[in-house]
PDB file of N, CA and C in Angstrom:
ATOM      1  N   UNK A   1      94.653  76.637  83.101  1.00  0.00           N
ATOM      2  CA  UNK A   1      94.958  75.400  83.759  1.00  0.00           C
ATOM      3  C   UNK A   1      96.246  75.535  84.553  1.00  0.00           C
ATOM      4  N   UNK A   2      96.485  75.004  85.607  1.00  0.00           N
ATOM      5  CA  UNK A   2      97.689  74.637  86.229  1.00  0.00           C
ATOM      6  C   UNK A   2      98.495  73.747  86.645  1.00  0.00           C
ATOM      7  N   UNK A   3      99.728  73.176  86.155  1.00  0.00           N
ATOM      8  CA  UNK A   3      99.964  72.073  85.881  1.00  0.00           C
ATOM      9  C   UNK A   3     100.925  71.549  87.315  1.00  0.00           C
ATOM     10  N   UNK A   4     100.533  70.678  87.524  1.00  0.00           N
ATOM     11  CA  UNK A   4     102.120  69.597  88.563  1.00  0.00           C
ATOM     12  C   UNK A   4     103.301  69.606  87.627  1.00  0.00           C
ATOM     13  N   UNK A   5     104.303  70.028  86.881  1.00  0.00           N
ATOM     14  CA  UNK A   5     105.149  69.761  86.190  1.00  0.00           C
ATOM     15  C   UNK A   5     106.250  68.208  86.649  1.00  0.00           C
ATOM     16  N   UNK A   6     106.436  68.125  87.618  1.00  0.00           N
ATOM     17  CA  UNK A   6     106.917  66.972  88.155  1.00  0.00           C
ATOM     18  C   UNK A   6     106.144  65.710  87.398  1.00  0.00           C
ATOM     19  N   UNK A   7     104.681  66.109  88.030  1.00  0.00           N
ATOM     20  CA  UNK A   7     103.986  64.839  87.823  1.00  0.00           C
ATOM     21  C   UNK A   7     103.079  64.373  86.791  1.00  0.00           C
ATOM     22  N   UNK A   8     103.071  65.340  86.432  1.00  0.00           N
ATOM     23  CA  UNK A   8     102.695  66.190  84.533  1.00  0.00           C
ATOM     24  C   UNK A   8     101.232  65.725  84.808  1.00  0.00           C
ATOM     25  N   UNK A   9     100.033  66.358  85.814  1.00  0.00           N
ATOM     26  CA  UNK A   9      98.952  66.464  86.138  1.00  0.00           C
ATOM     27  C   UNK A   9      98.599  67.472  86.198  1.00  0.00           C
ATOM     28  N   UNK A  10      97.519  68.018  86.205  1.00  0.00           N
ATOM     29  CA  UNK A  10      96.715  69.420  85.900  1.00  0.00           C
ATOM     30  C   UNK A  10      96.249  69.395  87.288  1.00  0.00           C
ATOM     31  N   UNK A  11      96.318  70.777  87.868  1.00  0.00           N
ATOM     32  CA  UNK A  11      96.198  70.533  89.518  1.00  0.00           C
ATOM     33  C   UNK A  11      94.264  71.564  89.218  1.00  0.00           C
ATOM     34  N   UNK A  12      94.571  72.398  88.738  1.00  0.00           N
ATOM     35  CA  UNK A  12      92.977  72.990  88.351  1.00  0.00           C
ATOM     36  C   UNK A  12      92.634  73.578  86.941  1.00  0.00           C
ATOM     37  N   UNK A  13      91.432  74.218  87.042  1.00  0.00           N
ATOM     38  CA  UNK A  13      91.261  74.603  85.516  1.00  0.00           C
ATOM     39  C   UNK A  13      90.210  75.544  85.951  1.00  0.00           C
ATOM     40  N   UNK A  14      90.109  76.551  84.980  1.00  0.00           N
ATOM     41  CA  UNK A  14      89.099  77.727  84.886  1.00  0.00           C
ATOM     42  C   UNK A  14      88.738  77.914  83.698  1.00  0.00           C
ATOM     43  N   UNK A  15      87.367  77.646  83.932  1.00  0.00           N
ATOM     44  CA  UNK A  15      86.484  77.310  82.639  1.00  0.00           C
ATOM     45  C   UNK A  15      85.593  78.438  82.771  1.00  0.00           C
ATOM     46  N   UNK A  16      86.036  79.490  81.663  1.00  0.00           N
ATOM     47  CA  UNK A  16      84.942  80.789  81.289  1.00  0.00           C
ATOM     48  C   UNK A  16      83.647  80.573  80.746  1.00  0.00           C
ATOM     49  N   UNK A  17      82.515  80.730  81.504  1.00  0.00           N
ATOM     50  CA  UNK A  17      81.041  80.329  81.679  1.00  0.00           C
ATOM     51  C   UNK A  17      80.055  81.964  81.213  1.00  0.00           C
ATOM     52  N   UNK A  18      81.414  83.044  81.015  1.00  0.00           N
ATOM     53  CA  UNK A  18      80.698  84.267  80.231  1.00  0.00           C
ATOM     54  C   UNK A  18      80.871  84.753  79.575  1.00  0.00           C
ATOM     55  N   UNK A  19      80.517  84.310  78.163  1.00  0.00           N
ATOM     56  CA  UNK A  19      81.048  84.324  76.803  1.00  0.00           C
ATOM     57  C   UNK A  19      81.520  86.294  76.390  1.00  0.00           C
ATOM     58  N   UNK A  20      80.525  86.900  77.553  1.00  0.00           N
ATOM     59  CA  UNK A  20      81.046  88.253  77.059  1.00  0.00           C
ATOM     60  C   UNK A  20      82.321  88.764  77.712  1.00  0.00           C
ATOM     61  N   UNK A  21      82.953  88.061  78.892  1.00  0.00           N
ATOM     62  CA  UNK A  21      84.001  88.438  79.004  1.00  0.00           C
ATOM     63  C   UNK A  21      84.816  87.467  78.790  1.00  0.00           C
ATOM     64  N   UNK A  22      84.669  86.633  77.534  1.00  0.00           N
ATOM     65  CA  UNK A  22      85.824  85.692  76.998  1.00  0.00           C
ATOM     66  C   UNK A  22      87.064  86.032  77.341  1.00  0.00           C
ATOM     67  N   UNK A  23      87.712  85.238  78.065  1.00  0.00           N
ATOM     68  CA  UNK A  23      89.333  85.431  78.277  1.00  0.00           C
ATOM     69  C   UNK A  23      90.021  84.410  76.994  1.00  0.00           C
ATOM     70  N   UNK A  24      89.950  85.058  76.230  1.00  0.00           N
ATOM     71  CA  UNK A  24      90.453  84.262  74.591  1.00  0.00           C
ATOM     72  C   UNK A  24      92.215  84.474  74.531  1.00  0.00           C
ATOM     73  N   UNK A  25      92.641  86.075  74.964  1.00  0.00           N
ATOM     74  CA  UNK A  25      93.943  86.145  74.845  1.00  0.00           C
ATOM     75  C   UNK A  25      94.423  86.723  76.307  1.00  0.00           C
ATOM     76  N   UNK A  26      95.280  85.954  76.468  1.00  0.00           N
ATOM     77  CA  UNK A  26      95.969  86.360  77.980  1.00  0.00           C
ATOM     78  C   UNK A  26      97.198  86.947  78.140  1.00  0.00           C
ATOM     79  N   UNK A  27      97.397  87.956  78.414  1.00  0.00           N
ATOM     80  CA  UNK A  27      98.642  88.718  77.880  1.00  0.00           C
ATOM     81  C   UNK A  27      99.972  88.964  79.391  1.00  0.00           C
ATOM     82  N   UNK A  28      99.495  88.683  80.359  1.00  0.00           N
ATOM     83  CA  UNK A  28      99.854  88.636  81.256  1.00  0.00           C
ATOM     84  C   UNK A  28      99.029  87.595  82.333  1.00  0.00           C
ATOM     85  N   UNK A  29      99.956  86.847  83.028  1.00  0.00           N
ATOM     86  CA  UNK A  29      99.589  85.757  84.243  1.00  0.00           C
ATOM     87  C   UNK A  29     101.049  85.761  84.731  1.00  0.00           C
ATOM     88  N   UNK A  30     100.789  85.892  86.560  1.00  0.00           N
ATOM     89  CA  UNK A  30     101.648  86.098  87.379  1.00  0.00           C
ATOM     90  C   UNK A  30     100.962  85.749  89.044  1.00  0.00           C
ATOM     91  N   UNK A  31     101.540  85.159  89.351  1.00  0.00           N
ATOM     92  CA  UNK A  31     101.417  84.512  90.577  1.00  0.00           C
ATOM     93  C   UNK A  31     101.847  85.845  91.972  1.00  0.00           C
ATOM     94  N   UNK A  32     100.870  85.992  92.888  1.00  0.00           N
ATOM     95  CA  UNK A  32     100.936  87.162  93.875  1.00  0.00           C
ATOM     96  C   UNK A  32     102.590  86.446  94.808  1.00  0.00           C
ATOM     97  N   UNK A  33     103.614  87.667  95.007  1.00  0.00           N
ATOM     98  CA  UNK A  33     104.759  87.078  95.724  1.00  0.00           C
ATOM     99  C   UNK A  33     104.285  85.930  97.005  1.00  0.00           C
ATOM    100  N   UNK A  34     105.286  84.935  96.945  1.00  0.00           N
ATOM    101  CA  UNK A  34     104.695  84.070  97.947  1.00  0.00           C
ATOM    102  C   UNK A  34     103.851  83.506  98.376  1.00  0.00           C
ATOM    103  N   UNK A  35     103.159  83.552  97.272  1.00  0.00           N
ATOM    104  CA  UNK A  35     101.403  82.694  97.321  1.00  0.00           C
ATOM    105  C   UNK A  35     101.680  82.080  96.180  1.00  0.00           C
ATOM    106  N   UNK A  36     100.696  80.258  96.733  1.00  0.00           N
ATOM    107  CA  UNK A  36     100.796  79.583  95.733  1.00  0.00           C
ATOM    108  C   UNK A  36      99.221  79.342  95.268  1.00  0.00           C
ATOM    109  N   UNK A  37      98.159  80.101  95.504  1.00  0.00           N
ATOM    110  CA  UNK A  37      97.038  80.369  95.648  1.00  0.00           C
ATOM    111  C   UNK A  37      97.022  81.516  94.740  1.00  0.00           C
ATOM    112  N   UNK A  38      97.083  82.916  95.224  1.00  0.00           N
ATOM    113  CA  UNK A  38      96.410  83.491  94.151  1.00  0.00           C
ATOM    114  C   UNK A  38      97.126  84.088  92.929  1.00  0.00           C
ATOM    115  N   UNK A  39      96.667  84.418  92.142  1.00  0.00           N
ATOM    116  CA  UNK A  39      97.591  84.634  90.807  1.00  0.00           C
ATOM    117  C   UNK A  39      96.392  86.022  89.961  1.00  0.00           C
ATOM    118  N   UNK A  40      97.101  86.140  89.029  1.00  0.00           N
ATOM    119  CA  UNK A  40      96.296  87.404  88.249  1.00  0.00           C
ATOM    120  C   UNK A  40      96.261  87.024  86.699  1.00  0.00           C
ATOM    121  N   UNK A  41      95.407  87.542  86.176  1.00  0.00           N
ATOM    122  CA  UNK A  41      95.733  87.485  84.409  1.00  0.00           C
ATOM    123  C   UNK A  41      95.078  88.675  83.939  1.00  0.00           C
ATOM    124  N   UNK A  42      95.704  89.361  82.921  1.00  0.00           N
ATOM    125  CA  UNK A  42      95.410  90.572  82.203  1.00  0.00           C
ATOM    126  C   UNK A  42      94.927  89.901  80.811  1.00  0.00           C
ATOM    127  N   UNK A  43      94.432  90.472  80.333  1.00  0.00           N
ATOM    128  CA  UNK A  43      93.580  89.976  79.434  1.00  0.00           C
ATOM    129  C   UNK A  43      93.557  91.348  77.918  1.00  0.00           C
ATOM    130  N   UNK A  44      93.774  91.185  76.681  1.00  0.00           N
ATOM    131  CA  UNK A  44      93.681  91.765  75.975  1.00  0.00           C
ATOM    132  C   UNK A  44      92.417  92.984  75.662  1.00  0.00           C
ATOM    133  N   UNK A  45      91.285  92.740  76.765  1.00  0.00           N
ATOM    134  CA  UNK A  45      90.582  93.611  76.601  1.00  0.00           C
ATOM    135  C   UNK A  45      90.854  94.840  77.560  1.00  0.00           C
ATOM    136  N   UNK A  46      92.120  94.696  78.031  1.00  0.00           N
ATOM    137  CA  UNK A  46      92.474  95.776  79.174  1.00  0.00           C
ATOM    138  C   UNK A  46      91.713  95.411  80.591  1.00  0.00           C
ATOM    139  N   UNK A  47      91.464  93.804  80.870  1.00  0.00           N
ATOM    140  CA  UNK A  47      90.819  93.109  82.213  1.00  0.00           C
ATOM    141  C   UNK A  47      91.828  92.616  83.023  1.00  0.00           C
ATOM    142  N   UNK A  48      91.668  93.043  84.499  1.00  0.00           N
ATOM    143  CA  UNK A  48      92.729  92.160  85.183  1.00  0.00           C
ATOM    144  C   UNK A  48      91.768  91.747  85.806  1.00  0.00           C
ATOM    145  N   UNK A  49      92.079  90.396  86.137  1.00  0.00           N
ATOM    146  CA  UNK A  49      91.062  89.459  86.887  1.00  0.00           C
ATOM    147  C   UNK A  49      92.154  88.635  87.887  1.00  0.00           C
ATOM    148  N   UNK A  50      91.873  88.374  89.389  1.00  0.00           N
ATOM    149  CA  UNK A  50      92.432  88.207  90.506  1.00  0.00           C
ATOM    150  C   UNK A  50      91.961  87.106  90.922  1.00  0.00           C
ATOM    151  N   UNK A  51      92.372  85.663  90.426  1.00  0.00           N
ATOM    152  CA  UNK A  51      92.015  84.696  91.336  1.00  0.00           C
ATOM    153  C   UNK A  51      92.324  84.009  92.157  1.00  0.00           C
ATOM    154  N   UNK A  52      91.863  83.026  93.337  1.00  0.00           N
ATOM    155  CA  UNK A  52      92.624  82.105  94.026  1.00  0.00           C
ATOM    156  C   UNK A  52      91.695  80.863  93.151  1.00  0.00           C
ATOM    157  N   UNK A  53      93.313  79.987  93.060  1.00  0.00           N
ATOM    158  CA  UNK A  53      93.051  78.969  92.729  1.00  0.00           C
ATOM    159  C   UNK A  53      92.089  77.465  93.883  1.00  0.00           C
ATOM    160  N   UNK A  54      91.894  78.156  94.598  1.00  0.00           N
ATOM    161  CA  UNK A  54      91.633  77.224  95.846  1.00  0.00           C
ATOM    162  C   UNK A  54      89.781  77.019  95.501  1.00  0.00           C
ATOM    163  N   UNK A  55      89.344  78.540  94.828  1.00  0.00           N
ATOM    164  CA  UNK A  55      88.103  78.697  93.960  1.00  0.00           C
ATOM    165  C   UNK A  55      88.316  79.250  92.918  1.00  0.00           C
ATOM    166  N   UNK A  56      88.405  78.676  91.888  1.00  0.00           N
ATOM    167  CA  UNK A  56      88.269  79.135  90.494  1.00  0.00           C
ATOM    168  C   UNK A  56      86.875  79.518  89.462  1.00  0.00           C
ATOM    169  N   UNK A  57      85.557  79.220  90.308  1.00  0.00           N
ATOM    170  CA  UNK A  57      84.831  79.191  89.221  1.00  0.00           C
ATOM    171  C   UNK A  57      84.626  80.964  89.390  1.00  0.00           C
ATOM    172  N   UNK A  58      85.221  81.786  89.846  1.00  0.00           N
ATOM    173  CA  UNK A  58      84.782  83.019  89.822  1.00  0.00           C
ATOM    174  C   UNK A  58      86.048  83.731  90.517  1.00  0.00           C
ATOM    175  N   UNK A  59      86.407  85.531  89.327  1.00  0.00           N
ATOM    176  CA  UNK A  59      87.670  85.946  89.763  1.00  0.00           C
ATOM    177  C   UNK A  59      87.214  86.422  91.316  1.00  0.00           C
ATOM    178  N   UNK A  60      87.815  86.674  92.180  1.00  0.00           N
ATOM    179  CA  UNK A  60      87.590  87.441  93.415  1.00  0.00           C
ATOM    180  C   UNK A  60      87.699  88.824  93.256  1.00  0.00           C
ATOM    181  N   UNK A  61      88.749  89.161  92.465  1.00  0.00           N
ATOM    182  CA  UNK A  61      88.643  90.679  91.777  1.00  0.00           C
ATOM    183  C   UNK A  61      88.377  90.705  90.270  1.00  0.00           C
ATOM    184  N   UNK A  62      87.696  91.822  89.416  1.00  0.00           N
ATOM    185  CA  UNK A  62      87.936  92.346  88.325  1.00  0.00           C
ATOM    186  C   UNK A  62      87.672  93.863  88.021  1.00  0.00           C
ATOM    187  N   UNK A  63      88.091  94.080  87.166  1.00  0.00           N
ATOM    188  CA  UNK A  63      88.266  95.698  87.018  1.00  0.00           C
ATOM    189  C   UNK A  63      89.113  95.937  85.415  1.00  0.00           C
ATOM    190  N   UNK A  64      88.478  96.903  84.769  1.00  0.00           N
ATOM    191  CA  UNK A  64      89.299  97.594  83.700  1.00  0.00           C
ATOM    192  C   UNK A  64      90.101  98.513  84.022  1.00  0.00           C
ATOM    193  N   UNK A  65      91.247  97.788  83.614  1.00  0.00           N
ATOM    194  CA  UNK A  65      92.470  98.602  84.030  1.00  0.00           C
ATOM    195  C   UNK A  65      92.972  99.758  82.885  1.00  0.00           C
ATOM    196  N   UNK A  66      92.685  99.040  81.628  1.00  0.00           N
ATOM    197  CA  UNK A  66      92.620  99.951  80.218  1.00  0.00           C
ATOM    198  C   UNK A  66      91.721  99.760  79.165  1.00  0.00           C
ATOM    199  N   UNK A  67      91.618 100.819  78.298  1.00  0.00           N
ATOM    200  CA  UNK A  67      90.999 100.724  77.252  1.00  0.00           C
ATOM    201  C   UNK A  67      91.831 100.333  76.397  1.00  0.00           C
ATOM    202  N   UNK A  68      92.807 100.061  75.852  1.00  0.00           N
ATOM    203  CA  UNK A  68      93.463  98.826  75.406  1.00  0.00           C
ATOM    204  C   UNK A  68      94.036  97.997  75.704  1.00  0.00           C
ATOM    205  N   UNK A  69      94.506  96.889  74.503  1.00  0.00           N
ATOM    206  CA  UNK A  69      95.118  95.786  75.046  1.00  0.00           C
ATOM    207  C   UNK A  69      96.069  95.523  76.041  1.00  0.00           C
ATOM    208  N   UNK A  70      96.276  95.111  76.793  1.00  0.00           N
ATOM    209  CA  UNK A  70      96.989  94.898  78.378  1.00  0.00           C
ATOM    210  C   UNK A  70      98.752  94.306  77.945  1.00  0.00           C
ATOM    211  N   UNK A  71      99.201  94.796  78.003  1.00  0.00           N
ATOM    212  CA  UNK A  71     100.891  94.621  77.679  1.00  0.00           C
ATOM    213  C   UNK A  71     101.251  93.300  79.193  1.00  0.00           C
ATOM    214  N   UNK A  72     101.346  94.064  80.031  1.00  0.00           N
ATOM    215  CA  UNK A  72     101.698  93.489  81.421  1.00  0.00           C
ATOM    216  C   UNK A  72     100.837  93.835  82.319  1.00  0.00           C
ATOM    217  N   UNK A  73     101.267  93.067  83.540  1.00  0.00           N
ATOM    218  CA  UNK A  73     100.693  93.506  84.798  1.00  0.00           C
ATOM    219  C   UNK A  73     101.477  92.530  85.971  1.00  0.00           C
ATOM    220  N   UNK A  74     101.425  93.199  86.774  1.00  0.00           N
ATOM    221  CA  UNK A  74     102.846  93.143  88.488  1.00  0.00           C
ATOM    222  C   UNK A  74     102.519  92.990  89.815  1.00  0.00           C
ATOM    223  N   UNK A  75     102.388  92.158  90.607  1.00  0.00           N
ATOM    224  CA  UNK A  75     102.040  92.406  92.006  1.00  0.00           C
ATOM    225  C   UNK A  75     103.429  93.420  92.352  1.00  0.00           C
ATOM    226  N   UNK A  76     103.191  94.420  93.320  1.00  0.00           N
ATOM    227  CA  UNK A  76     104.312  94.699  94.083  1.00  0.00           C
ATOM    228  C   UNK A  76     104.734  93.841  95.095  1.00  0.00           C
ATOM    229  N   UNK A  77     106.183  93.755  95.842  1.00  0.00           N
ATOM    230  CA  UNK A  77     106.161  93.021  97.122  1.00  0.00           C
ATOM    231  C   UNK A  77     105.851  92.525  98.101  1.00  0.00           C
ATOM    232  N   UNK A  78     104.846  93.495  98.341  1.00  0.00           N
ATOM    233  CA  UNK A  78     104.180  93.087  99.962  1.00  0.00           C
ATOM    234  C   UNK A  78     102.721  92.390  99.253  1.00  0.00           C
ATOM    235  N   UNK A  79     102.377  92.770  98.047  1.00  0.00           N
ATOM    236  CA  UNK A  79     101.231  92.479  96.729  1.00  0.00           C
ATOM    237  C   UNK A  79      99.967  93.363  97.566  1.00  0.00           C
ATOM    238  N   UNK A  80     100.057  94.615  97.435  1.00  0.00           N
ATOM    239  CA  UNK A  80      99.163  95.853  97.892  1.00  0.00           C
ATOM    240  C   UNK A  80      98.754  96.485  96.710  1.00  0.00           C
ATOM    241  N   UNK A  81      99.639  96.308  95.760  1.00  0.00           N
ATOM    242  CA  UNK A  81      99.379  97.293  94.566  1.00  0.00           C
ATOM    243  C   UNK A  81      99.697  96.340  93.372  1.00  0.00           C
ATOM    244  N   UNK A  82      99.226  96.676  92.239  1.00  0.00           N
ATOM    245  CA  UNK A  82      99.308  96.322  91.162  1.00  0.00           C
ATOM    246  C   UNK A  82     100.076  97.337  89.986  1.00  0.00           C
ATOM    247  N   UNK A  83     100.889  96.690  89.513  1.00  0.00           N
ATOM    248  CA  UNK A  83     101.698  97.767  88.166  1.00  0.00           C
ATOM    249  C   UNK A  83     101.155  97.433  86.776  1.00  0.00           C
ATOM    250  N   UNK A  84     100.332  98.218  85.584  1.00  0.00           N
ATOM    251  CA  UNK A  84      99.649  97.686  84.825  1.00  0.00           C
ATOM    252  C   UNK A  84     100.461  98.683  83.368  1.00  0.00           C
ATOM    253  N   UNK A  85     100.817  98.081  82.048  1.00  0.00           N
ATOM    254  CA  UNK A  85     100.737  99.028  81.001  1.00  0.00           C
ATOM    255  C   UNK A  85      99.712  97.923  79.879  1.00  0.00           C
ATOM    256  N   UNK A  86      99.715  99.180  78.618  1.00  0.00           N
ATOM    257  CA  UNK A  86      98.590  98.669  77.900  1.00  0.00           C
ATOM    258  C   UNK A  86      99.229  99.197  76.473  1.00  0.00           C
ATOM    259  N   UNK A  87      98.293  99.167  75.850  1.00  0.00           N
ATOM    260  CA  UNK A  87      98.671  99.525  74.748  1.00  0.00           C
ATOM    261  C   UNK A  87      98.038 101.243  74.412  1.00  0.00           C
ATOM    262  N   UNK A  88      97.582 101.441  75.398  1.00  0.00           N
ATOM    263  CA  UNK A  88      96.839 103.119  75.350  1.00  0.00           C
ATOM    264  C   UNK A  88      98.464 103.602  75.618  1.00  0.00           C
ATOM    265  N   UNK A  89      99.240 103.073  76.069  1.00  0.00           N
ATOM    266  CA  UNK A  89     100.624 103.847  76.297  1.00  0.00           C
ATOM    267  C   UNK A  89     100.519 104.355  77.798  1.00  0.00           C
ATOM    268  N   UNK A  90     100.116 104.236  78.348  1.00  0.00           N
ATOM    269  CA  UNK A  90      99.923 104.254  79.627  1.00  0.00           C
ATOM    270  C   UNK A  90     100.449 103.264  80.936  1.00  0.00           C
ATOM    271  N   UNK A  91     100.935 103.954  81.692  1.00  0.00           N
ATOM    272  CA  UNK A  91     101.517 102.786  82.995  1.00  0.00           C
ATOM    273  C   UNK A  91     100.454 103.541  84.099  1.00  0.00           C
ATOM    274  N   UNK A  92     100.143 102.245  84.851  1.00  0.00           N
ATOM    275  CA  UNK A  92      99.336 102.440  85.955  1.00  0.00           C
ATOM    276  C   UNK A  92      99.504 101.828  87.349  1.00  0.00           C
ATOM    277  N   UNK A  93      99.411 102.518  88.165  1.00  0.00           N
ATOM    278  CA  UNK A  93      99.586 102.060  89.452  1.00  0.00           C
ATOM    279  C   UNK A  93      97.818 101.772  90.506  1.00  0.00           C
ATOM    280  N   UNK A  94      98.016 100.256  90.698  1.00  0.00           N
ATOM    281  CA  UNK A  94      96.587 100.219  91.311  1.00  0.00           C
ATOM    282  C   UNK A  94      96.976  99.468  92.844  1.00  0.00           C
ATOM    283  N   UNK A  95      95.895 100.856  93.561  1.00  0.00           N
ATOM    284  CA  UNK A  95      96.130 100.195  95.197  1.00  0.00           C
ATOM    285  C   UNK A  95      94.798  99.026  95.201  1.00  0.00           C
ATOM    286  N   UNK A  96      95.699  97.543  95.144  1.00  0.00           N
ATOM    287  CA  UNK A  96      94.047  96.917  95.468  1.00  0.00           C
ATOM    288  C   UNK A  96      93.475  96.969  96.297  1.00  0.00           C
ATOM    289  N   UNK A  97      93.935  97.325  97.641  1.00  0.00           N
ATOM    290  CA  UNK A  97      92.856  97.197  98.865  1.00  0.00           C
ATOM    291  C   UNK A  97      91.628  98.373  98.738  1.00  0.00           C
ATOM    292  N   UNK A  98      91.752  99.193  97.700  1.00  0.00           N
ATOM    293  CA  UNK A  98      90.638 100.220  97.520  1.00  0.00           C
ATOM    294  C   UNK A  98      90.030  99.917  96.283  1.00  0.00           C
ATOM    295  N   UNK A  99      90.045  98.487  96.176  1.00  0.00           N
ATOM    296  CA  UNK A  99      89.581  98.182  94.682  1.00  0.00           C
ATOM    297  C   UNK A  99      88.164  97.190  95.543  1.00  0.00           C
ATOM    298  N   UNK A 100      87.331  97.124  95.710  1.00  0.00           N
ATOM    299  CA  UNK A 100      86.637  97.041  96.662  1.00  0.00           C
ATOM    300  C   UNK A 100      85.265  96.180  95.886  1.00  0.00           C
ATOM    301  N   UNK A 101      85.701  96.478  94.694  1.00  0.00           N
ATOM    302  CA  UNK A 101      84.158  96.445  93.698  1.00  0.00           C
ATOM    303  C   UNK A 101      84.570  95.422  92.528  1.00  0.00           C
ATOM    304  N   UNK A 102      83.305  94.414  92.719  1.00  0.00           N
ATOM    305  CA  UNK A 102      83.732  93.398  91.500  1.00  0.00           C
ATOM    306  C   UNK A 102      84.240  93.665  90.091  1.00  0.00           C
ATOM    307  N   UNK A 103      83.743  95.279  89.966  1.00  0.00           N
ATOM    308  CA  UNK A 103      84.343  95.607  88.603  1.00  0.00           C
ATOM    309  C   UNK A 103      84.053  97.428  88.794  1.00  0.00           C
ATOM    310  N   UNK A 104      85.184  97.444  88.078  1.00  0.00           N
ATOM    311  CA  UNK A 104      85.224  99.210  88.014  1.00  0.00           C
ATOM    312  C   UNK A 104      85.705  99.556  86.369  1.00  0.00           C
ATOM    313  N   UNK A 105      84.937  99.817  85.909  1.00  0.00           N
ATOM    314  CA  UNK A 105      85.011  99.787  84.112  1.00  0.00           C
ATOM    315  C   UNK A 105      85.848 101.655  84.853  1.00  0.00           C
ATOM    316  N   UNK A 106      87.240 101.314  83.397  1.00  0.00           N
ATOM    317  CA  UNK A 106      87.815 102.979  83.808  1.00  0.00           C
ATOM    318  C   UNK A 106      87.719 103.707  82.433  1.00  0.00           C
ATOM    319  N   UNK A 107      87.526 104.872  82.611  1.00  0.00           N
ATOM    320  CA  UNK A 107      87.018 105.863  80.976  1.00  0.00           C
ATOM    321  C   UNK A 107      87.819 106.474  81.550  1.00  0.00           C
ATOM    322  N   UNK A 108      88.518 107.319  79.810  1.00  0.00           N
ATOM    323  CA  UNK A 108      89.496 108.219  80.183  1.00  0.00           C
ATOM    324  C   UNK A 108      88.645 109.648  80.091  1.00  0.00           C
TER     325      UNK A 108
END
């Protein structure tokens, strides 16, 4: 959900409609620099999912970023790339503009 804090109203909401990729724990949410539209959330199953709030009933990106639980995750500056760690112990660097595909499951 996203709130008006001023006006203490809920401006939208994203309601998960696929029980197999339950977003139950959210371990990271971060807003892309200078956009008040799209934002990201990492998700304990090692999911980053890329939405604009302008459409919420579906991410615009997703992709497994790890096989474990998702610590963080970062737009860079210009928001070209993504900075991801997990609990595999791993830091990752993702170029999104070559992320192209609604989902890219990653095996080590």
């Amino acid at each position: 959900m996203g709130w008006d804090v001023e006006m203490y109203q809920q401006i939208f909401c994203i309601k998960n409609s696929q029980r197999e990729h339950e977003m139950n724990t959210i371990n990271s949410l971060k807003f892309a620099h200078k956009s008040e539209n799209i934002f990201l959330c990492g998700t304990r199953d090692g999911i980053i999912r890329i939405f604009d709030k302008r459409d919420t009933k579906k991410p615009c990106l997703h992709f497994g970023a790890h096989n474990q639980k998702l610590n963080s995750a970062e737009f860079n500056i210009n928001n070209t790339c993504l900075l991801t760690c997990a609990r595999d112990s791993l830091i990752r660097l993702w170029d999104i503009r070559k992320l192209n595909v609604l989902l890219l499951t990653y095996k080590e």
